[in-house]
PDB file of N, CA and C in Angstrom:
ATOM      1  N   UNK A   1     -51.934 -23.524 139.384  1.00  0.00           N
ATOM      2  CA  UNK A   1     -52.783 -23.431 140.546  1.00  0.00           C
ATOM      3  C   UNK A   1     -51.922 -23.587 141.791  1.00  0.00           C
ATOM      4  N   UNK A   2     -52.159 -22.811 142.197  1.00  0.00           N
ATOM      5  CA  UNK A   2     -50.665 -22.983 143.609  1.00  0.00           C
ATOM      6  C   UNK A   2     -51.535 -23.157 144.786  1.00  0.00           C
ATOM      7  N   UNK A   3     -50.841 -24.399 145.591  1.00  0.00           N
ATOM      8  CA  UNK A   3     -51.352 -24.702 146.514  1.00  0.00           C
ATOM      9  C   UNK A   3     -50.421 -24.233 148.079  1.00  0.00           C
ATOM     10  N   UNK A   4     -50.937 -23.450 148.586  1.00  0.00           N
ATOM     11  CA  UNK A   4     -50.887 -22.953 149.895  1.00  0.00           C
ATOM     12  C   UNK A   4     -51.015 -23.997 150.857  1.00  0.00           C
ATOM     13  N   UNK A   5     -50.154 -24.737 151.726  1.00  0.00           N
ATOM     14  CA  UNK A   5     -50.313 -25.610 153.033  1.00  0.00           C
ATOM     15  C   UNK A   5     -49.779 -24.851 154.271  1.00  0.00           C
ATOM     16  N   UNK A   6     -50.592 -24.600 155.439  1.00  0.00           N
ATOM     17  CA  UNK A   6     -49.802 -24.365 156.478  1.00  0.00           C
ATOM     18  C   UNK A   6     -50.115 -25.186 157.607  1.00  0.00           C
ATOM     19  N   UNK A   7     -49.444 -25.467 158.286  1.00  0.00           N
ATOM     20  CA  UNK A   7     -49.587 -26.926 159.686  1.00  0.00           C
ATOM     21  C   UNK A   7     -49.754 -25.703 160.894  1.00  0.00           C
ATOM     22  N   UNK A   8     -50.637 -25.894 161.562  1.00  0.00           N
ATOM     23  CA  UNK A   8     -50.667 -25.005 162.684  1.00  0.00           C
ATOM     24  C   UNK A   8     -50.360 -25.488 164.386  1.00  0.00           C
ATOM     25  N   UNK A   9     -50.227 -25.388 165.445  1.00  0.00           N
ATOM     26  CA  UNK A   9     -51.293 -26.286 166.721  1.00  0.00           C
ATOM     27  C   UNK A   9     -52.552 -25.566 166.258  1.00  0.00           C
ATOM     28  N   UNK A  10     -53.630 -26.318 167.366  1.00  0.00           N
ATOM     29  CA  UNK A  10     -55.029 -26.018 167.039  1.00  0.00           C
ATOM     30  C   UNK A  10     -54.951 -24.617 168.079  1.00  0.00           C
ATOM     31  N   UNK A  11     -56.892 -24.212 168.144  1.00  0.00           N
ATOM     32  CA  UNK A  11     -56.713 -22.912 169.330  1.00  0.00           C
ATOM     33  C   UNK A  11     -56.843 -21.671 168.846  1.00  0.00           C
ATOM     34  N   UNK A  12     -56.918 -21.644 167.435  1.00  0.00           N
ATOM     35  CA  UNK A  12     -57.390 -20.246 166.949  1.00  0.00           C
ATOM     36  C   UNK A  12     -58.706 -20.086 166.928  1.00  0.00           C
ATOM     37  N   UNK A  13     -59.382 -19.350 166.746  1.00  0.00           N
ATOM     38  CA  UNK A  13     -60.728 -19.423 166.606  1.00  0.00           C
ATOM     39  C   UNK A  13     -61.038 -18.747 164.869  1.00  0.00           C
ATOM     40  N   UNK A  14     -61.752 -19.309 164.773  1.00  0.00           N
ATOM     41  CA  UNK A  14     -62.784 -19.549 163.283  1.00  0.00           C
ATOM     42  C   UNK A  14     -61.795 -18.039 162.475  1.00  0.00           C
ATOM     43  N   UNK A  15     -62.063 -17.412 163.751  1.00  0.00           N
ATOM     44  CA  UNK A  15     -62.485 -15.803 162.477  1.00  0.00           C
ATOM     45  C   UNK A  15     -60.753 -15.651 162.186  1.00  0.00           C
ATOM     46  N   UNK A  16     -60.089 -16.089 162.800  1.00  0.00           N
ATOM     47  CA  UNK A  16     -58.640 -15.855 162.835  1.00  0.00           C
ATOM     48  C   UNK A  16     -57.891 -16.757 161.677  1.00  0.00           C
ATOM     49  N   UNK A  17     -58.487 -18.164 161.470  1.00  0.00           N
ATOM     50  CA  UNK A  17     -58.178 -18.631 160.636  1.00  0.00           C
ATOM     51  C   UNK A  17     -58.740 -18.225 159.137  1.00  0.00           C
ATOM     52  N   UNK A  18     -60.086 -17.789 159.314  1.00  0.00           N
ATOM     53  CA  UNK A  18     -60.653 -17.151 157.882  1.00  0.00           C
ATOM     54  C   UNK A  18     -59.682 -15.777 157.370  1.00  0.00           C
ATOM     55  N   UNK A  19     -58.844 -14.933 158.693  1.00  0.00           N
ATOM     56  CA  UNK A  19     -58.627 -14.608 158.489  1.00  0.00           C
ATOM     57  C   UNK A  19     -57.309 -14.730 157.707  1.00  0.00           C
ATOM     58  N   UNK A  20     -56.505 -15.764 158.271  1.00  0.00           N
ATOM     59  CA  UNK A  20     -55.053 -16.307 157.460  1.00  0.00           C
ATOM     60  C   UNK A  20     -55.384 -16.497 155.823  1.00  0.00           C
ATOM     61  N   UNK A  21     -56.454 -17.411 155.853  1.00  0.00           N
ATOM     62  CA  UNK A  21     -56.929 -17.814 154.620  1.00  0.00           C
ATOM     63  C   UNK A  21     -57.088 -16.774 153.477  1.00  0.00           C
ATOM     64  N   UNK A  22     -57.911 -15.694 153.995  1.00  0.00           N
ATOM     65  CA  UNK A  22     -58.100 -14.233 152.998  1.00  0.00           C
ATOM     66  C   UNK A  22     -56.355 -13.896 152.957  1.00  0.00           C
ATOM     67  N   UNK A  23     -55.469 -13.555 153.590  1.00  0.00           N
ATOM     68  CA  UNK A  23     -54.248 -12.755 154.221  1.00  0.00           C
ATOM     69  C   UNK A  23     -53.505 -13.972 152.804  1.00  0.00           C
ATOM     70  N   UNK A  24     -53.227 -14.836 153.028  1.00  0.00           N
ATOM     71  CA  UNK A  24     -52.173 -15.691 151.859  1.00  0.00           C
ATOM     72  C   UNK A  24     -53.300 -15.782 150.920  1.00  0.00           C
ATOM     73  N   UNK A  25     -54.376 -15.890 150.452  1.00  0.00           N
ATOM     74  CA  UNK A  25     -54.410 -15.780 148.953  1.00  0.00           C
ATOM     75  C   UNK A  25     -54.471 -14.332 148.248  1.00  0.00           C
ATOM     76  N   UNK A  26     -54.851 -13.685 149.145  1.00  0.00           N
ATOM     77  CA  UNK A  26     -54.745 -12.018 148.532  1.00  0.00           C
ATOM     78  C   UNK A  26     -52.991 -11.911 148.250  1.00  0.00           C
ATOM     79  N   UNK A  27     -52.005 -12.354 149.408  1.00  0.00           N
ATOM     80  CA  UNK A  27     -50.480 -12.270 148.702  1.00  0.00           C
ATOM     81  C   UNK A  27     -50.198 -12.907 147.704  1.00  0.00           C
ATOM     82  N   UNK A  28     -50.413 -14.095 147.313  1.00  0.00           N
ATOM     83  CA  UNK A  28     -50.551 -14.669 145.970  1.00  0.00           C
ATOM     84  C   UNK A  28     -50.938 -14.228 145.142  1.00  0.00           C
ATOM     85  N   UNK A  29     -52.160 -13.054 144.661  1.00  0.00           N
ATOM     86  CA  UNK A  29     -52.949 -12.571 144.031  1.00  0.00           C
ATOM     87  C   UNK A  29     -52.230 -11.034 144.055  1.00  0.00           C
ATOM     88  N   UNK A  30     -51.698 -10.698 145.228  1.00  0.00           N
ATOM     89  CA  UNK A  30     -51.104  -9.275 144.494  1.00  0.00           C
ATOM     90  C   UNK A  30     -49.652  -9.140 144.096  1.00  0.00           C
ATOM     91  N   UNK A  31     -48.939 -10.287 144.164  1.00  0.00           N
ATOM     92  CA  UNK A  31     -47.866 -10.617 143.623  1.00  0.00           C
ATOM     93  C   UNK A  31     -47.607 -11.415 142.232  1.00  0.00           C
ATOM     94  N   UNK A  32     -48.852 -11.233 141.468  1.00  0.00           N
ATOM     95  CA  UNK A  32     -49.099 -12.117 140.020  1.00  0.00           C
ATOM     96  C   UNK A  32     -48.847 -13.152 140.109  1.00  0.00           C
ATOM     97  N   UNK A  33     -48.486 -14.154 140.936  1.00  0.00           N
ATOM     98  CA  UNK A  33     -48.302 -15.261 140.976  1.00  0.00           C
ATOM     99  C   UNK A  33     -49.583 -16.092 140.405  1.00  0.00           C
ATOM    100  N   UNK A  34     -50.604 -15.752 140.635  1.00  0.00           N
ATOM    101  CA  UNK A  34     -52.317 -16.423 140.258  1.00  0.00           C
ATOM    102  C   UNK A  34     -53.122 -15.739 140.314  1.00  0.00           C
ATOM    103  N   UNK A  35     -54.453 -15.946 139.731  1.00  0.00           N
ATOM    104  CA  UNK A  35     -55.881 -15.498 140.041  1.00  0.00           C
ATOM    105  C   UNK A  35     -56.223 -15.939 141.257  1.00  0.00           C
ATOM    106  N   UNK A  36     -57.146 -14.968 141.908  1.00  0.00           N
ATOM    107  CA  UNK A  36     -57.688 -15.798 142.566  1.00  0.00           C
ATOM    108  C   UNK A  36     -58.488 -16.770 142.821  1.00  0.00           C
ATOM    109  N   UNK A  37     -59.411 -16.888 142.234  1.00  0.00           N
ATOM    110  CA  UNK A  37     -59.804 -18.045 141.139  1.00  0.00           C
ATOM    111  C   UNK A  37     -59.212 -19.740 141.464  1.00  0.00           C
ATOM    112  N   UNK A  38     -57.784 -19.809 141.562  1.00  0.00           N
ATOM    113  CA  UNK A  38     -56.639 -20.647 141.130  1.00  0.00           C
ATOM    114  C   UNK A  38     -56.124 -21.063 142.457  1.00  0.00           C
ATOM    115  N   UNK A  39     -56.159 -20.237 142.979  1.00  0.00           N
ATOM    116  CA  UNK A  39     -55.179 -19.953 144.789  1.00  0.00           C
ATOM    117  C   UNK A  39     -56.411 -20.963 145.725  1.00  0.00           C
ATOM    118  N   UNK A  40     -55.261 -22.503 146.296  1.00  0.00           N
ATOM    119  CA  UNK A  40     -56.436 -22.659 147.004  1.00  0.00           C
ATOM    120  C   UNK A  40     -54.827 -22.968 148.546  1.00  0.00           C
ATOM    121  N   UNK A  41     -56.087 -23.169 149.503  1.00  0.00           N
ATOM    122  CA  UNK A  41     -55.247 -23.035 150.334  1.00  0.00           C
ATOM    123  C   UNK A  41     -55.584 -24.038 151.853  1.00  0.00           C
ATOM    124  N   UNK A  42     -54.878 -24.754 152.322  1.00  0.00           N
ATOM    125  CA  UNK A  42     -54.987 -26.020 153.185  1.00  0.00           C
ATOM    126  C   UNK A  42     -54.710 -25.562 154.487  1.00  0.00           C
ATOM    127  N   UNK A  43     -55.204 -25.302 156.012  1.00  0.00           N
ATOM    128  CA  UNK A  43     -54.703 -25.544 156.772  1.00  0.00           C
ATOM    129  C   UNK A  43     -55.112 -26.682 157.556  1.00  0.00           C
ATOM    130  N   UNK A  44     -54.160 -27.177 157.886  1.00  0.00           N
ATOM    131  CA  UNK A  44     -54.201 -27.902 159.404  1.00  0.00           C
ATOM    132  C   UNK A  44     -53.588 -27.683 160.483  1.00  0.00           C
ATOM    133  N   UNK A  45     -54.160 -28.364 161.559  1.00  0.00           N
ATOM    134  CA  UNK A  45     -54.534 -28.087 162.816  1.00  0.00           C
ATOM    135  C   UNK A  45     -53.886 -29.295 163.454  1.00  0.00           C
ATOM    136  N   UNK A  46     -53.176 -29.270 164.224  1.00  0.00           N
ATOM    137  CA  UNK A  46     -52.581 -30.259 164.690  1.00  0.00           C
ATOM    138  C   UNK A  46     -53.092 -30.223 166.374  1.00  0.00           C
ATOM    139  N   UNK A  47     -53.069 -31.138 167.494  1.00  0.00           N
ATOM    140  CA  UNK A  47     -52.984 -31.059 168.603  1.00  0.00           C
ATOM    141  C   UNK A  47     -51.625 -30.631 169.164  1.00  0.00           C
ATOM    142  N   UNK A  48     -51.606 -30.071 170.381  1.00  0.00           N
ATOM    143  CA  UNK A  48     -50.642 -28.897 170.655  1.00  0.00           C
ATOM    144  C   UNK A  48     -49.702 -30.485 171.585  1.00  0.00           C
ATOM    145  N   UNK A  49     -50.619 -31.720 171.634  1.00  0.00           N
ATOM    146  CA  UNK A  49     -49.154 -32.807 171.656  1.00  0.00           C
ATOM    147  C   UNK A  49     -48.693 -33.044 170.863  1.00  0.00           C
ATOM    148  N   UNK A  50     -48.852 -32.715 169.681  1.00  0.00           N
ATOM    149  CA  UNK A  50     -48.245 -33.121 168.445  1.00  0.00           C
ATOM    150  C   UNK A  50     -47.377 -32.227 167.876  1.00  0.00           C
ATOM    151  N   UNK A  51     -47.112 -31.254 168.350  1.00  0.00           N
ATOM    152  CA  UNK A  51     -45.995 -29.954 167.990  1.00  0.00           C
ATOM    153  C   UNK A  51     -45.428 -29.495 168.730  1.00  0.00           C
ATOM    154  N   UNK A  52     -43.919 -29.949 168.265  1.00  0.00           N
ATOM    155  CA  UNK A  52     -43.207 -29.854 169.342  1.00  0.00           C
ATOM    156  C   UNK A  52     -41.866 -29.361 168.474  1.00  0.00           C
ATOM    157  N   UNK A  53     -40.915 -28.290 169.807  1.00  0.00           N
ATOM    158  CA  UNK A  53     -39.937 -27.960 168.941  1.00  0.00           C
ATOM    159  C   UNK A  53     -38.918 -27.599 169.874  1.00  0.00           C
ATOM    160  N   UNK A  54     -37.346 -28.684 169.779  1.00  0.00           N
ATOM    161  CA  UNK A  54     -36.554 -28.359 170.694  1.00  0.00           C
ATOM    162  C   UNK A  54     -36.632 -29.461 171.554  1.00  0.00           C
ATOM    163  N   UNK A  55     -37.332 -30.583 171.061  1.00  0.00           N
ATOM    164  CA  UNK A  55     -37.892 -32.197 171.817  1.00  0.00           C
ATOM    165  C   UNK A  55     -38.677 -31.733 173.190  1.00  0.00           C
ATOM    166  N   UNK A  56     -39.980 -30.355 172.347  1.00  0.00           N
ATOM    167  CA  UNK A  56     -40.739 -30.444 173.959  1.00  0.00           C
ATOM    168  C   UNK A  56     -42.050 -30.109 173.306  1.00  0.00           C
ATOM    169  N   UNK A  57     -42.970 -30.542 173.676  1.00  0.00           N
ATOM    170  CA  UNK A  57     -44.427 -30.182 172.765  1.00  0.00           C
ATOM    171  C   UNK A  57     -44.950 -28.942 173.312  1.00  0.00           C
ATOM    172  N   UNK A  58     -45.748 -28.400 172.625  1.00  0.00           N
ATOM    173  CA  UNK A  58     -46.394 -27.055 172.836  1.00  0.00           C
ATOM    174  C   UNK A  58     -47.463 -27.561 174.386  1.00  0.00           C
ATOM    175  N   UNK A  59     -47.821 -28.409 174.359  1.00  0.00           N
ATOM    176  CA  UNK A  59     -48.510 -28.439 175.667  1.00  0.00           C
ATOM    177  C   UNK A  59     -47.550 -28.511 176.603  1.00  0.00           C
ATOM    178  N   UNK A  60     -46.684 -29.292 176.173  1.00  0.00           N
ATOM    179  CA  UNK A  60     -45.274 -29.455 177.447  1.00  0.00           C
ATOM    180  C   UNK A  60     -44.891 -28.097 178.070  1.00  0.00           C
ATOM    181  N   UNK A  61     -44.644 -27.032 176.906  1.00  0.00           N
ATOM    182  CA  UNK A  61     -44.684 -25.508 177.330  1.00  0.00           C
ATOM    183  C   UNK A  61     -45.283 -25.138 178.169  1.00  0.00           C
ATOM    184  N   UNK A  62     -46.910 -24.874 177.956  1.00  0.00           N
ATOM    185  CA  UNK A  62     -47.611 -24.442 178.208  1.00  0.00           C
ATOM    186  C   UNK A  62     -47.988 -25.266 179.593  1.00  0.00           C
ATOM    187  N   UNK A  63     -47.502 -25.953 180.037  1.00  0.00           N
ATOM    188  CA  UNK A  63     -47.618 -26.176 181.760  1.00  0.00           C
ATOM    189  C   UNK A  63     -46.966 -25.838 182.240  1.00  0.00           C
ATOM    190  N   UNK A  64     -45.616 -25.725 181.642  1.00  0.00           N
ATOM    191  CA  UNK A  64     -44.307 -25.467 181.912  1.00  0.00           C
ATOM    192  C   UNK A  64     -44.663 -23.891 182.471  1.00  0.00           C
ATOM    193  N   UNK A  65     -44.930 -23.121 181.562  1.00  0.00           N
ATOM    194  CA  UNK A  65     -45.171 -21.960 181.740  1.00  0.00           C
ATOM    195  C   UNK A  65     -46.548 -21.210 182.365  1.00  0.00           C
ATOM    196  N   UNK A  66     -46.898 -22.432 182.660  1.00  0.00           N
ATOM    197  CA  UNK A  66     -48.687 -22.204 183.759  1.00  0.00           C
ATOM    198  C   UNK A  66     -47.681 -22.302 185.213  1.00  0.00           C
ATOM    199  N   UNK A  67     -47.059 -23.360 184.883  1.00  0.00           N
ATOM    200  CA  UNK A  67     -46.235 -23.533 186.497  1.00  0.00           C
ATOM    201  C   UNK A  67     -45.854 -22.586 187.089  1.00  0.00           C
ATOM    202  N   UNK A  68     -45.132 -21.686 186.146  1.00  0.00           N
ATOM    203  CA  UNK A  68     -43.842 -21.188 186.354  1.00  0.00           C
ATOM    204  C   UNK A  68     -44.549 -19.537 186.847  1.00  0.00           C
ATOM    205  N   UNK A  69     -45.787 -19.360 186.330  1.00  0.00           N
ATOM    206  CA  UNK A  69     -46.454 -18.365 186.704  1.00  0.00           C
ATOM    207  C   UNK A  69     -47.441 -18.358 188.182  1.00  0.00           C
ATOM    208  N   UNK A  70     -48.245 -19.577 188.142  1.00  0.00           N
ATOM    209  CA  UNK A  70     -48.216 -19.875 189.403  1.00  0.00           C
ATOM    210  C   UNK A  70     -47.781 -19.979 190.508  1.00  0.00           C
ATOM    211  N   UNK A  71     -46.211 -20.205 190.582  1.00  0.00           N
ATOM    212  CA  UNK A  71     -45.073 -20.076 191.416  1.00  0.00           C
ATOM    213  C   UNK A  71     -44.844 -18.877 191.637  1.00  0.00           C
ATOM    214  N   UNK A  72     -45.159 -17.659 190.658  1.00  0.00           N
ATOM    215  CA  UNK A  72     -44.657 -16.685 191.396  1.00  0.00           C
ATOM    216  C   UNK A  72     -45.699 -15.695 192.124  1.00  0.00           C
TER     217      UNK A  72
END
Protein backbone atom coordinates (compact mmCIF):
# COMPACT_ATOMS: atom_id res chain seq x y z
CA UNK A 1 0.00 0.00 0.00
CA UNK A 2 2.07 3.02 -0.82
CA UNK A 3 1.66 5.97 0.90
CA UNK A 4 1.91 9.31 -0.98
CA UNK A 5 2.89 12.50 1.49
CA UNK A 6 3.26 15.90 0.10
CA UNK A 7 3.87 19.17 2.52
CA UNK A 8 2.56 22.14 0.70
CA UNK A 9 2.17 26.21 1.96
CA UNK A 10 -1.57 26.58 2.22
CA UNK A 11 -3.65 28.82 -0.67
CA UNK A 12 -4.73 26.39 -3.15
CA UNK A 13 -8.15 26.07 -3.48
CA UNK A 14 -10.21 22.78 -2.98
CA UNK A 15 -10.46 21.88 -6.71
CA UNK A 16 -6.64 22.19 -7.22
CA UNK A 17 -5.81 20.05 -4.48
CA UNK A 18 -8.50 17.30 -5.52
CA UNK A 19 -6.85 17.82 -8.34
CA UNK A 20 -3.08 16.77 -7.15
CA UNK A 21 -4.75 14.00 -5.32
CA UNK A 22 -6.44 12.31 -8.65
CA UNK A 23 -2.83 13.44 -10.69
CA UNK A 24 -0.38 11.12 -8.03
CA UNK A 25 -2.61 8.25 -7.55
CA UNK A 26 -3.49 7.75 -11.21
CA UNK A 27 0.77 7.86 -11.58
CA UNK A 28 1.01 5.19 -9.12
CA UNK A 29 -1.68 3.23 -10.81
CA UNK A 30 -0.32 3.59 -14.34
CA UNK A 31 3.07 2.71 -13.46
CA UNK A 32 2.02 -0.84 -11.71
CA UNK A 33 3.27 0.18 -8.73
CA UNK A 34 -0.54 -0.46 -6.99
CA UNK A 35 -4.21 -0.64 -7.39
CA UNK A 36 -5.92 1.91 -6.90
CA UNK A 37 -7.71 0.57 -4.34
CA UNK A 38 -4.21 0.57 -2.22
CA UNK A 39 -2.82 4.20 -3.21
CA UNK A 40 -3.66 6.49 -0.40
CA UNK A 41 -2.39 9.81 -0.28
CA UNK A 42 -1.67 12.73 2.56
CA UNK A 43 -1.42 16.30 1.96
CA UNK A 44 -0.56 18.97 4.16
CA UNK A 45 -0.83 22.39 4.30
CA UNK A 46 1.44 24.29 6.12
CA UNK A 47 1.20 28.23 6.88
CA UNK A 48 3.23 30.19 4.35
CA UNK A 49 5.27 31.26 7.98
CA UNK A 50 6.18 28.05 8.24
CA UNK A 51 7.95 27.49 4.80
CA UNK A 52 10.71 28.80 4.27
CA UNK A 53 13.67 28.31 1.94
CA UNK A 54 17.09 30.02 1.81
CA UNK A 55 16.33 31.25 5.77
CA UNK A 56 13.28 33.39 4.39
CA UNK A 57 9.58 32.24 4.68
CA UNK A 58 7.19 32.27 1.87
CA UNK A 59 5.33 35.16 3.47
CA UNK A 60 8.69 36.92 3.97
CA UNK A 61 8.71 36.70 -0.02
CA UNK A 62 5.67 37.60 -0.68
CA UNK A 63 5.95 41.19 0.95
CA UNK A 64 9.13 41.28 -0.23
CA UNK A 65 7.77 41.04 -3.57
CA UNK A 66 4.35 43.11 -2.88
CA UNK A 67 6.99 45.84 -1.98
CA UNK A 68 9.02 45.61 -4.64
CA UNK A 69 6.04 45.93 -7.07
CA UNK A 70 4.54 48.69 -5.39
CA UNK A 71 7.70 50.66 -5.69
CA UNK A 72 7.63 50.56 -9.10
Amino acid sequence: MPIIEVTLAEGRTPEKLRALIHELTESVVRTGVAKKESVRVILREVPKTHFAAADETLAERAEKAARTTEQA
